[in-house]
PDB file of N, CA and C in Angstrom:
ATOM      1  N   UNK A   1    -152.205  89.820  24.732  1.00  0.00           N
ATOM      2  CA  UNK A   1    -151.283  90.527  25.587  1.00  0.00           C
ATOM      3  C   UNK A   1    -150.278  89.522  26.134  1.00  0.00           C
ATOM      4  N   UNK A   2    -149.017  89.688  25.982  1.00  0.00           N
ATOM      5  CA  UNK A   2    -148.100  88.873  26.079  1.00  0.00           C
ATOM      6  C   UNK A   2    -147.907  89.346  27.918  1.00  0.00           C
ATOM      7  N   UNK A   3    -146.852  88.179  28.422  1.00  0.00           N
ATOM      8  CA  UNK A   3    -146.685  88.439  29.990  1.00  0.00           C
ATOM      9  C   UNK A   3    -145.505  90.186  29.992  1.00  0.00           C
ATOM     10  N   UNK A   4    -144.809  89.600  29.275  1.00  0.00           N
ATOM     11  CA  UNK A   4    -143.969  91.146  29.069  1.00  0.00           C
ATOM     12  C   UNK A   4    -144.657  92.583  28.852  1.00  0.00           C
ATOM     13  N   UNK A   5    -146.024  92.862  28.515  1.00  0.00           N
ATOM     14  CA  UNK A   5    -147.128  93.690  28.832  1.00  0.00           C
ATOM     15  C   UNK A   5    -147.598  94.168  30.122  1.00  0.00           C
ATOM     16  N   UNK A   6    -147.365  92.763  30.675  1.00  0.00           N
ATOM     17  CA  UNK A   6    -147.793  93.154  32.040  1.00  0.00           C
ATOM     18  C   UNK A   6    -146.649  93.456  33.043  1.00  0.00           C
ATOM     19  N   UNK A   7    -146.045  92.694  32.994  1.00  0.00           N
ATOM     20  CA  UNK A   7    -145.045  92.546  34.179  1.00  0.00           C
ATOM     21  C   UNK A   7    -144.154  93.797  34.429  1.00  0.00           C
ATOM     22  N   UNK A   8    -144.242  94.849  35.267  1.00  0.00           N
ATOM     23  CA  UNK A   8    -143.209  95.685  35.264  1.00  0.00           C
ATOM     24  C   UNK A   8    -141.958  95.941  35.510  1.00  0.00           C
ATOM     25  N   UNK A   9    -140.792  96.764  34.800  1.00  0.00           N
ATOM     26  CA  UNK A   9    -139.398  96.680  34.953  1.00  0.00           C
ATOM     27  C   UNK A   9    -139.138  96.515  36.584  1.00  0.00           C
ATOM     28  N   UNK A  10    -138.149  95.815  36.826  1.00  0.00           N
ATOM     29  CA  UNK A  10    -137.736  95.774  38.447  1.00  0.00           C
ATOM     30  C   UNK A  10    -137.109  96.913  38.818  1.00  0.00           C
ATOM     31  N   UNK A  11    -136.482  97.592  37.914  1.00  0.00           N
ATOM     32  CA  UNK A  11    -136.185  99.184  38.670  1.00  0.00           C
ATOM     33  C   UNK A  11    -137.638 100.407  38.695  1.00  0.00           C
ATOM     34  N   UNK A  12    -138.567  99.592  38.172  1.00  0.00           N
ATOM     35  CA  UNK A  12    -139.421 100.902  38.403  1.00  0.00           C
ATOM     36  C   UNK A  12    -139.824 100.424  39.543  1.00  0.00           C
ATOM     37  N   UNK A  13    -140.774  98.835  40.069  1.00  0.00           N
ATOM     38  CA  UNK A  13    -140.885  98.257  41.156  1.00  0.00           C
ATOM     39  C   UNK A  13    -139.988  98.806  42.250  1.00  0.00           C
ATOM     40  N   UNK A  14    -138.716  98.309  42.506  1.00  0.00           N
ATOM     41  CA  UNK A  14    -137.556  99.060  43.070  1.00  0.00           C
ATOM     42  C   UNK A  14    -137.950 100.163  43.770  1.00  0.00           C
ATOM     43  N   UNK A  15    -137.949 101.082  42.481  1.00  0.00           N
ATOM     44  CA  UNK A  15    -138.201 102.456  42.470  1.00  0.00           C
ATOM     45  C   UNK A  15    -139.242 103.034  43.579  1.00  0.00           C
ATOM     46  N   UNK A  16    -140.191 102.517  43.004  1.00  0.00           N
ATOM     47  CA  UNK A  16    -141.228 102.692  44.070  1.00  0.00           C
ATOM     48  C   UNK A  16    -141.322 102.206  45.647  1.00  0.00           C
ATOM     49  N   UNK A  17    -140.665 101.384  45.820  1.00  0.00           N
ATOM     50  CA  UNK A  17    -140.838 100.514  46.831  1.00  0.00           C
ATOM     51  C   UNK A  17    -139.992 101.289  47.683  1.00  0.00           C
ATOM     52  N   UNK A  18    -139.140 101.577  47.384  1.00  0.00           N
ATOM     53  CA  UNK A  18    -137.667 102.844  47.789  1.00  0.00           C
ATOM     54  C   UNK A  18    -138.570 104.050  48.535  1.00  0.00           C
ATOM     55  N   UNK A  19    -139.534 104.506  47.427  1.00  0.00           N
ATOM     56  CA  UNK A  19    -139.886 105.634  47.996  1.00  0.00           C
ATOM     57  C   UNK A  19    -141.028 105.191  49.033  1.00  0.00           C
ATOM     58  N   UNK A  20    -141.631 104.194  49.201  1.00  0.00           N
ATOM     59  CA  UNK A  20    -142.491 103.319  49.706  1.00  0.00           C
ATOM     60  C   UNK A  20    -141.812 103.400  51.224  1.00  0.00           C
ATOM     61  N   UNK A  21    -140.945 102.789  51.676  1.00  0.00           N
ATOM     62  CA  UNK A  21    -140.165 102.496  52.425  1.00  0.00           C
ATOM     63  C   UNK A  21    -139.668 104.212  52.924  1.00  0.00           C
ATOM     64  N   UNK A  22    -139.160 104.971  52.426  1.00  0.00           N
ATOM     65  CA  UNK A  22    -138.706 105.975  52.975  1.00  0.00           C
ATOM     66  C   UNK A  22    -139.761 106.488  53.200  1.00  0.00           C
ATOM     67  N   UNK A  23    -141.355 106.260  52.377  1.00  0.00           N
ATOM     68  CA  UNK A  23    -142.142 107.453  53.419  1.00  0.00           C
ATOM     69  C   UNK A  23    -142.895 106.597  54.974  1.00  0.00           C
ATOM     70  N   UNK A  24    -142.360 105.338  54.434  1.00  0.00           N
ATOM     71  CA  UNK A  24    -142.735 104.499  55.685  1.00  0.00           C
ATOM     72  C   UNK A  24    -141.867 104.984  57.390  1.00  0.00           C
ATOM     73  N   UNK A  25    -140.612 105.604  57.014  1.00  0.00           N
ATOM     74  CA  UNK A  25    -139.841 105.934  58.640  1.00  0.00           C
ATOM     75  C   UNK A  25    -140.285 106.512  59.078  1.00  0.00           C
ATOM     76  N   UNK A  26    -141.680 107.460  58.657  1.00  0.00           N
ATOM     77  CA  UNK A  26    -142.130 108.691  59.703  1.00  0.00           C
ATOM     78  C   UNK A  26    -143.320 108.371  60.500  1.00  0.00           C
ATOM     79  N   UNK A  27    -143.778 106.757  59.898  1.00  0.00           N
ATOM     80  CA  UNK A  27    -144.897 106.097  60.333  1.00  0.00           C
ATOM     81  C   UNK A  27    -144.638 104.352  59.897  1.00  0.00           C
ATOM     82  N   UNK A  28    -144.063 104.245  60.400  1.00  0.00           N
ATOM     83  CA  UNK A  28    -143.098 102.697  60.408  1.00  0.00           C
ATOM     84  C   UNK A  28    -144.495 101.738  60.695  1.00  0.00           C
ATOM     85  N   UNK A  29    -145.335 101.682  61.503  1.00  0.00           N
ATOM     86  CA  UNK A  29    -146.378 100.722  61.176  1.00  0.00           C
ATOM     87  C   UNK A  29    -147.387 100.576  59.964  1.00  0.00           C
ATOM     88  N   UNK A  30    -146.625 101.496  58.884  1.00  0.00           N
ATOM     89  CA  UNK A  30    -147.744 101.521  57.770  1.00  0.00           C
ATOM     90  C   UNK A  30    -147.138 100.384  57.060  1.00  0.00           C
ATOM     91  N   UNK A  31    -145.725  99.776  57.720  1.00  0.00           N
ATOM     92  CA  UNK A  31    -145.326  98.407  56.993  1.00  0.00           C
ATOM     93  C   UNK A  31    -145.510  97.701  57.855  1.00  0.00           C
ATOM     94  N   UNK A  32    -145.892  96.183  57.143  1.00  0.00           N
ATOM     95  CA  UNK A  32    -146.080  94.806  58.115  1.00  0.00           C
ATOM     96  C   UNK A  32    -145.072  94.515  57.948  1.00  0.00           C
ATOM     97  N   UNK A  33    -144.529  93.794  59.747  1.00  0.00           N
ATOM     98  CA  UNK A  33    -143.014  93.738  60.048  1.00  0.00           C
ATOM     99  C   UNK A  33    -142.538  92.519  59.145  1.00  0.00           C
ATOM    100  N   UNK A  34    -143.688  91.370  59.095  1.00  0.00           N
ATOM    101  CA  UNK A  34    -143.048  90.439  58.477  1.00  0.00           C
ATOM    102  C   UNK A  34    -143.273  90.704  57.047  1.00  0.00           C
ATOM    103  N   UNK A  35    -143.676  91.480  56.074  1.00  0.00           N
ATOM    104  CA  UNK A  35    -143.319  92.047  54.698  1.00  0.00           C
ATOM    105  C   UNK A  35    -142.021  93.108  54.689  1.00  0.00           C
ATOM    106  N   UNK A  36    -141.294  93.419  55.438  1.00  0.00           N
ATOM    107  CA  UNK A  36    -140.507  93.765  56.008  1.00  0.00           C
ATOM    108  C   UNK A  36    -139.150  92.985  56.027  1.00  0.00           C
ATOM    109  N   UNK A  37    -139.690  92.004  56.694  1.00  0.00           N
ATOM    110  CA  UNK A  37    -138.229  90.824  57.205  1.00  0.00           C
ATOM    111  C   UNK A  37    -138.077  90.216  55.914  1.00  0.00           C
ATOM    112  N   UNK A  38    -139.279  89.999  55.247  1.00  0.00           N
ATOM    113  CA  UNK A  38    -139.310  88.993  53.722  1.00  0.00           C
ATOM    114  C   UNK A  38    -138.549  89.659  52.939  1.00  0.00           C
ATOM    115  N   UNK A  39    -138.667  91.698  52.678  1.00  0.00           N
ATOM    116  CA  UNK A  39    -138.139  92.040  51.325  1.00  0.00           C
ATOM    117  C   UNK A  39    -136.511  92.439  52.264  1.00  0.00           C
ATOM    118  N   UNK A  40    -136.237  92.571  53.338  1.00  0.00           N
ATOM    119  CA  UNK A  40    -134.815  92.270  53.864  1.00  0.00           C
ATOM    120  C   UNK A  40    -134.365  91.138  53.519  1.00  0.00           C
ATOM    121  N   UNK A  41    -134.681  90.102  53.826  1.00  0.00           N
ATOM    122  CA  UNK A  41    -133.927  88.762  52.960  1.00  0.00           C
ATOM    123  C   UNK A  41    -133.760  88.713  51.747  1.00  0.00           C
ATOM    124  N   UNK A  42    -135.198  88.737  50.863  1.00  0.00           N
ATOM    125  CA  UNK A  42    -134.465  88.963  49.505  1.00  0.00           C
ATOM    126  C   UNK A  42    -133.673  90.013  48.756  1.00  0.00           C
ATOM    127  N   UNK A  43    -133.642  91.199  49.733  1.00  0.00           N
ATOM    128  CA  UNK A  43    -132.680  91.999  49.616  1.00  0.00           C
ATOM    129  C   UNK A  43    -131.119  91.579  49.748  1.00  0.00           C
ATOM    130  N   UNK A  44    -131.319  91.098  50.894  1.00  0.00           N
ATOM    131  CA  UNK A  44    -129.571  90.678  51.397  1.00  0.00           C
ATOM    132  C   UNK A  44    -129.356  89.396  50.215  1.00  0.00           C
ATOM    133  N   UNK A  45    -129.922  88.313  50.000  1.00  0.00           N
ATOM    134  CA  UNK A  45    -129.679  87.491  49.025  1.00  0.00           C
ATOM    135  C   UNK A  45    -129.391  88.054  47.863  1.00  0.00           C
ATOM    136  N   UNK A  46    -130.168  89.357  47.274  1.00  0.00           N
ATOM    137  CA  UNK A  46    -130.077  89.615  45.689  1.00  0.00           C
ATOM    138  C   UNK A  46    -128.298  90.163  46.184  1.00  0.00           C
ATOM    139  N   UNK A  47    -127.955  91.272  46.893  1.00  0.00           N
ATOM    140  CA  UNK A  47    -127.296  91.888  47.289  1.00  0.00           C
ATOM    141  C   UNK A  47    -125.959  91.115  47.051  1.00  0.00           C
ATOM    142  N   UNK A  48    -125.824  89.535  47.853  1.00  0.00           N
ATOM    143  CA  UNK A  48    -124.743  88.593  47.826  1.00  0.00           C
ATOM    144  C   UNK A  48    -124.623  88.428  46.371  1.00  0.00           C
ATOM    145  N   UNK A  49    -125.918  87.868  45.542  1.00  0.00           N
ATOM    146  CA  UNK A  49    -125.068  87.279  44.236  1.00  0.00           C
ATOM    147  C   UNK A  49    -124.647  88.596  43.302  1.00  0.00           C
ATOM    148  N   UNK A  50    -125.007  89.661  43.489  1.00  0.00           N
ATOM    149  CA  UNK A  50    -124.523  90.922  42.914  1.00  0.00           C
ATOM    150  C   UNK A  50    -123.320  90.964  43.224  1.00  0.00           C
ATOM    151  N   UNK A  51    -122.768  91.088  44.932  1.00  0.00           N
ATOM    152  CA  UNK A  51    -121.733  91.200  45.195  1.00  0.00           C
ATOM    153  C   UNK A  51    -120.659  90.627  44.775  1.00  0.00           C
ATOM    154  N   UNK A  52    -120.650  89.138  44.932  1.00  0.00           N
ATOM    155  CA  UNK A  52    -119.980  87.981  43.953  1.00  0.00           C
ATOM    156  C   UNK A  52    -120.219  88.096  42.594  1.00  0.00           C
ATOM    157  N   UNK A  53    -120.969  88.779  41.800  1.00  0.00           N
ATOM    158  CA  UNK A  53    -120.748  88.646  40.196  1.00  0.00           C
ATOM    159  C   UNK A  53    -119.720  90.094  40.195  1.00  0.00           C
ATOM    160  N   UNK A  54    -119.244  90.696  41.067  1.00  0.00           N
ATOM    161  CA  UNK A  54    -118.366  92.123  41.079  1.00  0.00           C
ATOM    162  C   UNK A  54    -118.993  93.372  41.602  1.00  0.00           C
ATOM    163  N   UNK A  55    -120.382  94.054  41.869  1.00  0.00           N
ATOM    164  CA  UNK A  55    -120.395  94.891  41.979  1.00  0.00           C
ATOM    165  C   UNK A  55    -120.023  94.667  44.055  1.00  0.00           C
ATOM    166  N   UNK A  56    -119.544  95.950  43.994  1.00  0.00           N
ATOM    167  CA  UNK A  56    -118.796  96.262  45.507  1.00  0.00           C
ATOM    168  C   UNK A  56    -119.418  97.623  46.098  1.00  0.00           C
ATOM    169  N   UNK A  57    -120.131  98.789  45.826  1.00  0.00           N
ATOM    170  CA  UNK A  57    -120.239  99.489  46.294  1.00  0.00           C
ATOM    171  C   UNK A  57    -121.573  99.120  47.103  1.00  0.00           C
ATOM    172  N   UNK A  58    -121.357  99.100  48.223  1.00  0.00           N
ATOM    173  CA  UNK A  58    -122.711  98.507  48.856  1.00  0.00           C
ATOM    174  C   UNK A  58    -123.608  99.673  48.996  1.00  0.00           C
ATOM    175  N   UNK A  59    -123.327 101.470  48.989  1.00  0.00           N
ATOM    176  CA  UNK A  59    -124.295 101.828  49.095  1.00  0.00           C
ATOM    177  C   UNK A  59    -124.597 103.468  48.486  1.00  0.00           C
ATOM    178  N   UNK A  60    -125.221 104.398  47.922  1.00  0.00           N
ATOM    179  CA  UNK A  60    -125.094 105.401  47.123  1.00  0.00           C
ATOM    180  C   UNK A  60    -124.500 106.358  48.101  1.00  0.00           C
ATOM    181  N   UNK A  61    -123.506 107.309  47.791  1.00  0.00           N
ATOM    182  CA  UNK A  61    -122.833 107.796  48.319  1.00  0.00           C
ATOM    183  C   UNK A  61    -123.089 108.542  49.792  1.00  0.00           C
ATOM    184  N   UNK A  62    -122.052 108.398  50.772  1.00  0.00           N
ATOM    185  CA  UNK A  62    -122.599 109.607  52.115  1.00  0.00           C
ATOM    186  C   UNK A  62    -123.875 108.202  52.528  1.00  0.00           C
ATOM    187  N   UNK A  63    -123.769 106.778  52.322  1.00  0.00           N
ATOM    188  CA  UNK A  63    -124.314 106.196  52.919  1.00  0.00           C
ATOM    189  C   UNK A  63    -126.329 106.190  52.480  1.00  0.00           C
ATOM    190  N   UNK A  64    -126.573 107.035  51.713  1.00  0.00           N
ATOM    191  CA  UNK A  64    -127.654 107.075  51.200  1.00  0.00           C
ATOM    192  C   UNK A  64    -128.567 107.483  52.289  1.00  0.00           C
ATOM    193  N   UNK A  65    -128.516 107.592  53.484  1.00  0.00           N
ATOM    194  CA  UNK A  65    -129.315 108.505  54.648  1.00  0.00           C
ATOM    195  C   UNK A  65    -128.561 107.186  55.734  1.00  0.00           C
ATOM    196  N   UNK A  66    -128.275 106.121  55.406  1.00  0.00           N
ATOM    197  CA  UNK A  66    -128.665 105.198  56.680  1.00  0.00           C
ATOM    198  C   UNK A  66    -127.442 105.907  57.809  1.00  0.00           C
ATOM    199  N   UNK A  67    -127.695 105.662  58.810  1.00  0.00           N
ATOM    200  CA  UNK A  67    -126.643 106.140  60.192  1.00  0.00           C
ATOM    201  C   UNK A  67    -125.901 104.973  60.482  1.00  0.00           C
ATOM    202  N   UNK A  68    -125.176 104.925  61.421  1.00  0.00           N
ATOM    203  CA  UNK A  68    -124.129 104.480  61.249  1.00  0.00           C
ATOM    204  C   UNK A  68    -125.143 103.518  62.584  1.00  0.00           C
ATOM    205  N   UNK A  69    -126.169 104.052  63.476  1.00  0.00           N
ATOM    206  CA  UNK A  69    -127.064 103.765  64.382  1.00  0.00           C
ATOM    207  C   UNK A  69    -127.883 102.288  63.533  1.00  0.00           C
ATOM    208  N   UNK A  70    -128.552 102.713  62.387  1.00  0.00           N
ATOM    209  CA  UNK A  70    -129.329 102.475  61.497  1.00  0.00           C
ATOM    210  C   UNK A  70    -128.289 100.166  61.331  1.00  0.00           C
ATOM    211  N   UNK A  71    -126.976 100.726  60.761  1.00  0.00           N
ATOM    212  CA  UNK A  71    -126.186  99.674  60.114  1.00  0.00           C
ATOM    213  C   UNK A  71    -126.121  98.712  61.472  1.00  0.00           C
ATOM    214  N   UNK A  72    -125.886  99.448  62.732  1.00  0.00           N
ATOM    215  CA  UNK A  72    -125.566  98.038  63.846  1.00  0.00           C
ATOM    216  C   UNK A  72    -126.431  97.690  63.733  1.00  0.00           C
ATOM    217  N   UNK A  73    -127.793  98.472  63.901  1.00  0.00           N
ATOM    218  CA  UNK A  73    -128.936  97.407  64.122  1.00  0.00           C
ATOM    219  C   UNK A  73    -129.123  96.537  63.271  1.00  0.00           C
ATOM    220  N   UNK A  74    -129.310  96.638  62.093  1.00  0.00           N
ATOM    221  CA  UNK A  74    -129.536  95.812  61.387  1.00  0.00           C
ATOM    222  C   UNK A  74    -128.343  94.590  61.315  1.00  0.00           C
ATOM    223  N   UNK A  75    -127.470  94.826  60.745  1.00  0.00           N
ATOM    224  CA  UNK A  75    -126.037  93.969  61.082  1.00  0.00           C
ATOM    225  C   UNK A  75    -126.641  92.943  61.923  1.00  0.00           C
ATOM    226  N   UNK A  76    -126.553  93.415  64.048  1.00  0.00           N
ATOM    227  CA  UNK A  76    -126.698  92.840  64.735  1.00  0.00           C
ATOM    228  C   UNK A  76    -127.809  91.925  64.878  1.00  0.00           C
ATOM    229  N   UNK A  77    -128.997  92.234  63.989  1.00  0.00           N
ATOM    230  CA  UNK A  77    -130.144  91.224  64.013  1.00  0.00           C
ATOM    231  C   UNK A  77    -130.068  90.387  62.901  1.00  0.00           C
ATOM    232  N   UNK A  78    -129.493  90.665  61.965  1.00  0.00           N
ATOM    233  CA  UNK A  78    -129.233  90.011  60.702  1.00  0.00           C
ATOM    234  C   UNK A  78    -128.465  88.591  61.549  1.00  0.00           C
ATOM    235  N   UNK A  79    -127.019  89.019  61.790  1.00  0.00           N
ATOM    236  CA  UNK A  79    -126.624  87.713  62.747  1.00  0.00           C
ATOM    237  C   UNK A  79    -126.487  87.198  63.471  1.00  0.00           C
ATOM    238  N   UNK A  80    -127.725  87.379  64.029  1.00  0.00           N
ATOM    239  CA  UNK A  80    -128.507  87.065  65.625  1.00  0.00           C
ATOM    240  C   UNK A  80    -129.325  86.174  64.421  1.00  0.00           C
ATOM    241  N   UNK A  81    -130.287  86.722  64.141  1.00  0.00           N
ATOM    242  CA  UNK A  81    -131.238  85.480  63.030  1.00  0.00           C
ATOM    243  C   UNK A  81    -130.501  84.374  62.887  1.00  0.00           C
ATOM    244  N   UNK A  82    -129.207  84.795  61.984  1.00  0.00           N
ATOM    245  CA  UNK A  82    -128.265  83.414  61.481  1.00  0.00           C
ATOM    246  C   UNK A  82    -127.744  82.790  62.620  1.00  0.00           C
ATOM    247  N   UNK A  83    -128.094  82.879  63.621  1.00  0.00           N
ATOM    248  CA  UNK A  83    -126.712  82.519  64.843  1.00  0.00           C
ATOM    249  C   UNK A  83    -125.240  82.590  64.381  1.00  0.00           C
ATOM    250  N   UNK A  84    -125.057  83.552  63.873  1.00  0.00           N
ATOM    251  CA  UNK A  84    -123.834  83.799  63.777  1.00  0.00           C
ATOM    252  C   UNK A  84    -122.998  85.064  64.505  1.00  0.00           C
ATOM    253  N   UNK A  85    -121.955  84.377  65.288  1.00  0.00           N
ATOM    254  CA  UNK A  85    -121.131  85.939  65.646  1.00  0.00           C
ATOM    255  C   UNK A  85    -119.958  86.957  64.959  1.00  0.00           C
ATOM    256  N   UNK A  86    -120.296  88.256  65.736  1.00  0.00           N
ATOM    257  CA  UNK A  86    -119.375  89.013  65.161  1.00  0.00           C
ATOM    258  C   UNK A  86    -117.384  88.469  64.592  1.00  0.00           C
ATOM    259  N   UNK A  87    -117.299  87.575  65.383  1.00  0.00           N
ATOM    260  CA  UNK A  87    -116.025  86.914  65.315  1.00  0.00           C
ATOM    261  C   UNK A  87    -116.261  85.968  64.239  1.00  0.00           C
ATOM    262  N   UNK A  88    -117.134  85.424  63.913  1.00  0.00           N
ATOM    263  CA  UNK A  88    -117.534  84.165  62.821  1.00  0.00           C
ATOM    264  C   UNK A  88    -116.958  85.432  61.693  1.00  0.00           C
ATOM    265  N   UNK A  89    -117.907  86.383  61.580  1.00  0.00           N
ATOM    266  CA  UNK A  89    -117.997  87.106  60.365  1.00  0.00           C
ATOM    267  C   UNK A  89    -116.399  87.604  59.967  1.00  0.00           C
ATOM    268  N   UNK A  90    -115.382  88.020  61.097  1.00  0.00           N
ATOM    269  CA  UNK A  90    -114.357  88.611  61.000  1.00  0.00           C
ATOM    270  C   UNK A  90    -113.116  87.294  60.218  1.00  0.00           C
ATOM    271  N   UNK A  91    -113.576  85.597  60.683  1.00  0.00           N
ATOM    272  CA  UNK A  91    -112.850  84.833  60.468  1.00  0.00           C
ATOM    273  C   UNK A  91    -113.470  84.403  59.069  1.00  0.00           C
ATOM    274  N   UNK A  92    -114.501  85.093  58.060  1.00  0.00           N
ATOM    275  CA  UNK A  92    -115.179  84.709  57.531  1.00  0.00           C
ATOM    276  C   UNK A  92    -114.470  85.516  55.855  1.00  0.00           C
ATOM    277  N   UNK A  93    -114.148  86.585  56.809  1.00  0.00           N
ATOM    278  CA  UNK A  93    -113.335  87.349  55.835  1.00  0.00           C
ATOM    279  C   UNK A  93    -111.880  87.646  55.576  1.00  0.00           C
ATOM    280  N   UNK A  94    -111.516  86.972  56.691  1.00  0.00           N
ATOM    281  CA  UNK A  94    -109.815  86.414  56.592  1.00  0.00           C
ATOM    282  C   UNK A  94    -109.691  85.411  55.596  1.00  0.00           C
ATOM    283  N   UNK A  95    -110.624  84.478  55.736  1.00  0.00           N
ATOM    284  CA  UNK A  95    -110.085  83.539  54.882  1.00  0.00           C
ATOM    285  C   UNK A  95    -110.902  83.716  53.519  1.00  0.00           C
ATOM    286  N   UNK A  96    -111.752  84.233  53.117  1.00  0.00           N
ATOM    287  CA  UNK A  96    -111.835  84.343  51.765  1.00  0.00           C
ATOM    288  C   UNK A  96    -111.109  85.906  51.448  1.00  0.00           C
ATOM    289  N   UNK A  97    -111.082  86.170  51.884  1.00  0.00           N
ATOM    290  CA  UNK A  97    -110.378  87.967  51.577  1.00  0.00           C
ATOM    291  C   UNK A  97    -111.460  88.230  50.681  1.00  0.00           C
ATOM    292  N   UNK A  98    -112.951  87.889  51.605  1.00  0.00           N
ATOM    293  CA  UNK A  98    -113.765  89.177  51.013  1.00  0.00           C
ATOM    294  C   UNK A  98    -114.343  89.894  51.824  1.00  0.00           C
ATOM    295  N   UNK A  99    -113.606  91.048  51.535  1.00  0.00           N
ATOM    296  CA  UNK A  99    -113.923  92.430  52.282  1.00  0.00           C
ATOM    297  C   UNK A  99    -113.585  93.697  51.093  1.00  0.00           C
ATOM    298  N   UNK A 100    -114.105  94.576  51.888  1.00  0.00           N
ATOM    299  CA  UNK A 100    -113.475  95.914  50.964  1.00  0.00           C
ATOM    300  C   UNK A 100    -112.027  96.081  50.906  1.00  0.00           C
ATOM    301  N   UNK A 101    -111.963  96.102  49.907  1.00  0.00           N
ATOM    302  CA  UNK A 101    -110.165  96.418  49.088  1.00  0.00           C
ATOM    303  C   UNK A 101    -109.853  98.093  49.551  1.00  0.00           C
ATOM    304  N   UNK A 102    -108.778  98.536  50.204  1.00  0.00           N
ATOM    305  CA  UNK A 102    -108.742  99.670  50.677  1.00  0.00           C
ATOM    306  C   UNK A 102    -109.342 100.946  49.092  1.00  0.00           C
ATOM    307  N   UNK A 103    -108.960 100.198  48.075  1.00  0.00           N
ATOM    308  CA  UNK A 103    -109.707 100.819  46.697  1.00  0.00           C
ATOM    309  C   UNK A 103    -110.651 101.466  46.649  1.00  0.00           C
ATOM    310  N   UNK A 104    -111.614 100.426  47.312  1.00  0.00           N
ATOM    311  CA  UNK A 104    -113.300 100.132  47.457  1.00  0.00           C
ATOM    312  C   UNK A 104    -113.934 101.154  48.564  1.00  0.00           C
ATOM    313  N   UNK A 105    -113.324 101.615  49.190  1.00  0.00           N
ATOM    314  CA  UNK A 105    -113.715 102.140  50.542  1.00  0.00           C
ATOM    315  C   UNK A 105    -113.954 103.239  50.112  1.00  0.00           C
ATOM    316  N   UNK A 106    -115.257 103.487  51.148  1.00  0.00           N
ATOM    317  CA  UNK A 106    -115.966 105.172  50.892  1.00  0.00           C
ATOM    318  C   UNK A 106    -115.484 105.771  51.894  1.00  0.00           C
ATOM    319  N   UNK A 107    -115.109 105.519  53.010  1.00  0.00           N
ATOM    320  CA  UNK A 107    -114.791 106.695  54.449  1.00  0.00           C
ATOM    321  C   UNK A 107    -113.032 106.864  53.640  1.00  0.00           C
ATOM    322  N   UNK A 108    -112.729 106.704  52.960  1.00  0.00           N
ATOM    323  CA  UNK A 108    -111.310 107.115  52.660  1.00  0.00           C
ATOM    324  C   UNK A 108    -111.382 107.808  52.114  1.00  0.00           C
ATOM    325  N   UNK A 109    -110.095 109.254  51.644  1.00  0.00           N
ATOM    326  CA  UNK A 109    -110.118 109.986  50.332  1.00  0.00           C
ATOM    327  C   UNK A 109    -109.542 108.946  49.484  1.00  0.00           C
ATOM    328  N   UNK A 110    -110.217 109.424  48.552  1.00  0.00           N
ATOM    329  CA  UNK A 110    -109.752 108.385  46.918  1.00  0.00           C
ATOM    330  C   UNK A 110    -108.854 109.380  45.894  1.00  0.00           C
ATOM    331  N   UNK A 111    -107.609 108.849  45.639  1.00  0.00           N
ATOM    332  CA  UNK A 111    -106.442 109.587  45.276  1.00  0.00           C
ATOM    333  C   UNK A 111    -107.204 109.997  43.980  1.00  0.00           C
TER     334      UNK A 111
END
């Protein structure tokens, strides 16, 4: 049995973990916080080098359930962790001009 036998596709993993996680909000201690913080980091990391190889849509349409409640929080602890401030991030994207291209944007109509 070769390792490719065993090892399963990362979108079925994914997959599951997705639904893992969503049946986790109705009973949020059925996840350990720090298995939690771990697959948030390697989330946000996979997320960056995706982002930089081109893909831009950060999320499935109508936001995929998250609230708009849901994004500060996270945001705000994300760069609280980094010690970084909201103004770092704003001067962060002036000068590389990476941000969403008015193109890219989901709260807009798209001609």
């Amino acid at each position: 049995m070769s390792s490719s036998d065993v090892v399963e596709p990362p979108a079925e993993v994914l997959g599951r973990a997705a639904d893992a996680l969503a049946a986790a909000i109705a009973d949020p201690d059925r996840i350990p916080d720090a298995a939690l913080r771990t697959l948030l980091a390697q989330v946000l990391r996979l997320y960056a080098v995706k982002a930089e190889n081109g893909m831009r849509t950060p999320l499935p349409p109508g936001g995929g359930g998250v609230t708009v409640t849901d994004a500060m929080l996270a945001v705000t602890d994300v760069l609280h962790a980094l010690n970084t401030q909201l103004f770092e991030l704003s001067m962060w994207q002036a000068m590389t001009g990476n941000c969403i291209a008015p193109h890219q944007r989901v709260d807009l109509p798209q001609p």
